[in-house]
C-alpha atoms as a PDB file:
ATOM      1  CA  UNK A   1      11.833  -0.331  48.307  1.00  0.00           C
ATOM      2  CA  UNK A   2      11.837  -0.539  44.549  1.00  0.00           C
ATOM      3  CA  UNK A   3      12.335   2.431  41.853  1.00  0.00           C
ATOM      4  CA  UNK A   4       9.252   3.387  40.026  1.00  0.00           C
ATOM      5  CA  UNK A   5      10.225   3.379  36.282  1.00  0.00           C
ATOM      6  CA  UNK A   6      10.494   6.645  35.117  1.00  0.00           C
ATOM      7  CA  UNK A   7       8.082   8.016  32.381  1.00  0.00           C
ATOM      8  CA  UNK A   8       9.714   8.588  28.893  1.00  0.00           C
ATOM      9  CA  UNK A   9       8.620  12.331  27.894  1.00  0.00           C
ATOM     10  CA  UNK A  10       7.112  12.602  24.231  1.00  0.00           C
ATOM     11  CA  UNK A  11       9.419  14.066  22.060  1.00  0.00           C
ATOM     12  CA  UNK A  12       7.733  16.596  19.657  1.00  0.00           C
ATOM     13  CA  UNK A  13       8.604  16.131  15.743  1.00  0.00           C
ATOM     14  CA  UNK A  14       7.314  18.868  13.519  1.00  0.00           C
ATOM     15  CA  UNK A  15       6.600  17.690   9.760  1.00  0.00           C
ATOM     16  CA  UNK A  16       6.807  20.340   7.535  1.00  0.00           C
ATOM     17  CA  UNK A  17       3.392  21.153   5.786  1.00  0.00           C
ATOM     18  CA  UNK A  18       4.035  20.053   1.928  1.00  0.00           C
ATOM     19  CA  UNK A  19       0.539  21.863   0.614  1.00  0.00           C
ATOM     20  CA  UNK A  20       2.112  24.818   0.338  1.00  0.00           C
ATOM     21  CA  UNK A  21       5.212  24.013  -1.697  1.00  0.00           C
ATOM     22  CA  UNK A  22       3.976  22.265  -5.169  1.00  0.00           C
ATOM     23  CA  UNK A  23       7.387  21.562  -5.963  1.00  0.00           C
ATOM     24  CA  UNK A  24       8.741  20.323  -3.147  1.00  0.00           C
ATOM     25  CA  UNK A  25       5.614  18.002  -2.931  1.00  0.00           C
ATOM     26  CA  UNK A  26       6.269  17.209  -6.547  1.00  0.00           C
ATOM     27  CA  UNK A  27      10.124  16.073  -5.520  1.00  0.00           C
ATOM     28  CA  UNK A  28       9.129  13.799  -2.874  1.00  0.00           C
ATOM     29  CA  UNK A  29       6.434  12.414  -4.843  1.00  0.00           C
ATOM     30  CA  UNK A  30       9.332  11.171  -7.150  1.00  0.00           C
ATOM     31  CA  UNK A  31      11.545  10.136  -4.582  1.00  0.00           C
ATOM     32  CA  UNK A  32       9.109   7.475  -3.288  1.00  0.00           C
ATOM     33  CA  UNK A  33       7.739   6.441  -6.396  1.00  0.00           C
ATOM     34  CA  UNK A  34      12.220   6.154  -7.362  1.00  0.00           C
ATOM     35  CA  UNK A  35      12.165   4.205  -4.111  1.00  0.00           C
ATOM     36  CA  UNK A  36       8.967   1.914  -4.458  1.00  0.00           C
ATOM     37  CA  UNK A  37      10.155   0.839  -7.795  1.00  0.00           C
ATOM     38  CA  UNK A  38      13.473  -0.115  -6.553  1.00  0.00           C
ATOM     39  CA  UNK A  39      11.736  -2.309  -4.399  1.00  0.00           C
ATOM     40  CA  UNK A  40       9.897  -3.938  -7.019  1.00  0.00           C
ATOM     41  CA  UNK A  41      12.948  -4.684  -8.740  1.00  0.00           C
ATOM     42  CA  UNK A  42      14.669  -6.396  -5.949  1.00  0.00           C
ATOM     43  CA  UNK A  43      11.227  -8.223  -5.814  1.00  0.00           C
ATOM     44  CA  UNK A  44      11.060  -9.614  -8.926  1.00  0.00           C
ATOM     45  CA  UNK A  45      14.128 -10.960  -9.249  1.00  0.00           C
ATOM     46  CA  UNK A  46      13.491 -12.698  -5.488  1.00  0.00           C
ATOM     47  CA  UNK A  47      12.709 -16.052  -7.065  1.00  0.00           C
ATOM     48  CA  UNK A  48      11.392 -17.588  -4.169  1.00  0.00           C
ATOM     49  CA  UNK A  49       9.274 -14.288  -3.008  1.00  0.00           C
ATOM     50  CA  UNK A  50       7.815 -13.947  -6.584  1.00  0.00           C
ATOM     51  CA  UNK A  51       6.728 -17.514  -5.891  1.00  0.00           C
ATOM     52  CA  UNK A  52       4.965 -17.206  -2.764  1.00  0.00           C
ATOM     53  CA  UNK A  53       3.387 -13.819  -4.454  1.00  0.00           C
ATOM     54  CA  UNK A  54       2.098 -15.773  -7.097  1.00  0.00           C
ATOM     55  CA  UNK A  55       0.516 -17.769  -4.362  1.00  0.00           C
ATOM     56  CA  UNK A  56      -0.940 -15.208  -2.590  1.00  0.00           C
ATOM     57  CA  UNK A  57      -2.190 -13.649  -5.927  1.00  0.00           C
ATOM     58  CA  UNK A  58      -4.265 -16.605  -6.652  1.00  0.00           C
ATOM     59  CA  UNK A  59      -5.475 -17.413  -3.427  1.00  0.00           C
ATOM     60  CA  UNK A  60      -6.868 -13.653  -3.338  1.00  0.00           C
ATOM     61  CA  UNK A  61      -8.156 -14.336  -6.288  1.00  0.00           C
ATOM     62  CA  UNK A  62     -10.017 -17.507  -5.078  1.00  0.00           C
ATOM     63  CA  UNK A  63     -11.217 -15.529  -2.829  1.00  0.00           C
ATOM     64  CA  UNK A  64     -12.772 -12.718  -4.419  1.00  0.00           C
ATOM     65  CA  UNK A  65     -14.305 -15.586  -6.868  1.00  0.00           C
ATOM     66  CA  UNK A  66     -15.961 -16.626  -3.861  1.00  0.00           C
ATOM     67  CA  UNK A  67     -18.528 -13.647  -3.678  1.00  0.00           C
ATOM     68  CA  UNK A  68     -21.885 -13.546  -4.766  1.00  0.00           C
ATOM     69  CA  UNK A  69     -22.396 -11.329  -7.140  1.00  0.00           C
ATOM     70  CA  UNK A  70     -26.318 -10.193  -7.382  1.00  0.00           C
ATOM     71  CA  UNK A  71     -26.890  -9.244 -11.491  1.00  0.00           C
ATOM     72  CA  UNK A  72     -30.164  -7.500 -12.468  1.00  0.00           C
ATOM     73  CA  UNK A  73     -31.662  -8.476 -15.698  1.00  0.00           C
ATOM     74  CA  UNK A  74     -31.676  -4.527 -16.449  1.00  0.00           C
ATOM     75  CA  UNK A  75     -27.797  -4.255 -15.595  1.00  0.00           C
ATOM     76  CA  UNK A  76     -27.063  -7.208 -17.661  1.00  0.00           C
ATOM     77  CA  UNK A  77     -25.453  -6.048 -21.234  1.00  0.00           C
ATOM     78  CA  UNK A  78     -25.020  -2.378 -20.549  1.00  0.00           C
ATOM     79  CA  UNK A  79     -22.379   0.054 -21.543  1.00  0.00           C
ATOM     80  CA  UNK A  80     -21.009   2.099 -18.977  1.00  0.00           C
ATOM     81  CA  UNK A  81     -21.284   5.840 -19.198  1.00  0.00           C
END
């Protein structure tokens, strides 16, 4: 007779509330952002990457073209507030 599997228990991971520390919320605010633009340096000096981006970026925009756009004569020419 064969083993049933046994179940994997849920392990419990606390994350410590950041709305009550401004400053600590402030520091890992910065880390990411340190982080995220690290990435976009290793980006955009992927050659090949920043060409399939620029791909992507146009066909987006293609697509977005794509949409009708209803105008009203009474829109047409204002200034936004």
């Amino acid at each position: 007779m064969a083993k049933a599997p046994k179940k994997r228990q849920a392990v419990a991971v606390e994350v410590a509330p950041m709305m009550g520390d401004p400053e600590r919320e402030r520091k890992y605010r910065a880390e990411d952002a340190l982080r995220t633009l690290g990435d976009a340096e290793k980006i955009r000096k992927d050659k090949a990457l920043m060409r399939d981006v620029d791909k992507a970026r146009k066909a987006k925009m293609d697509e977005l073209a794509s949409i009708p756009c209803e105008v009203s004569e009474k829109t047409i020419g204002r200034k936004k507030a």
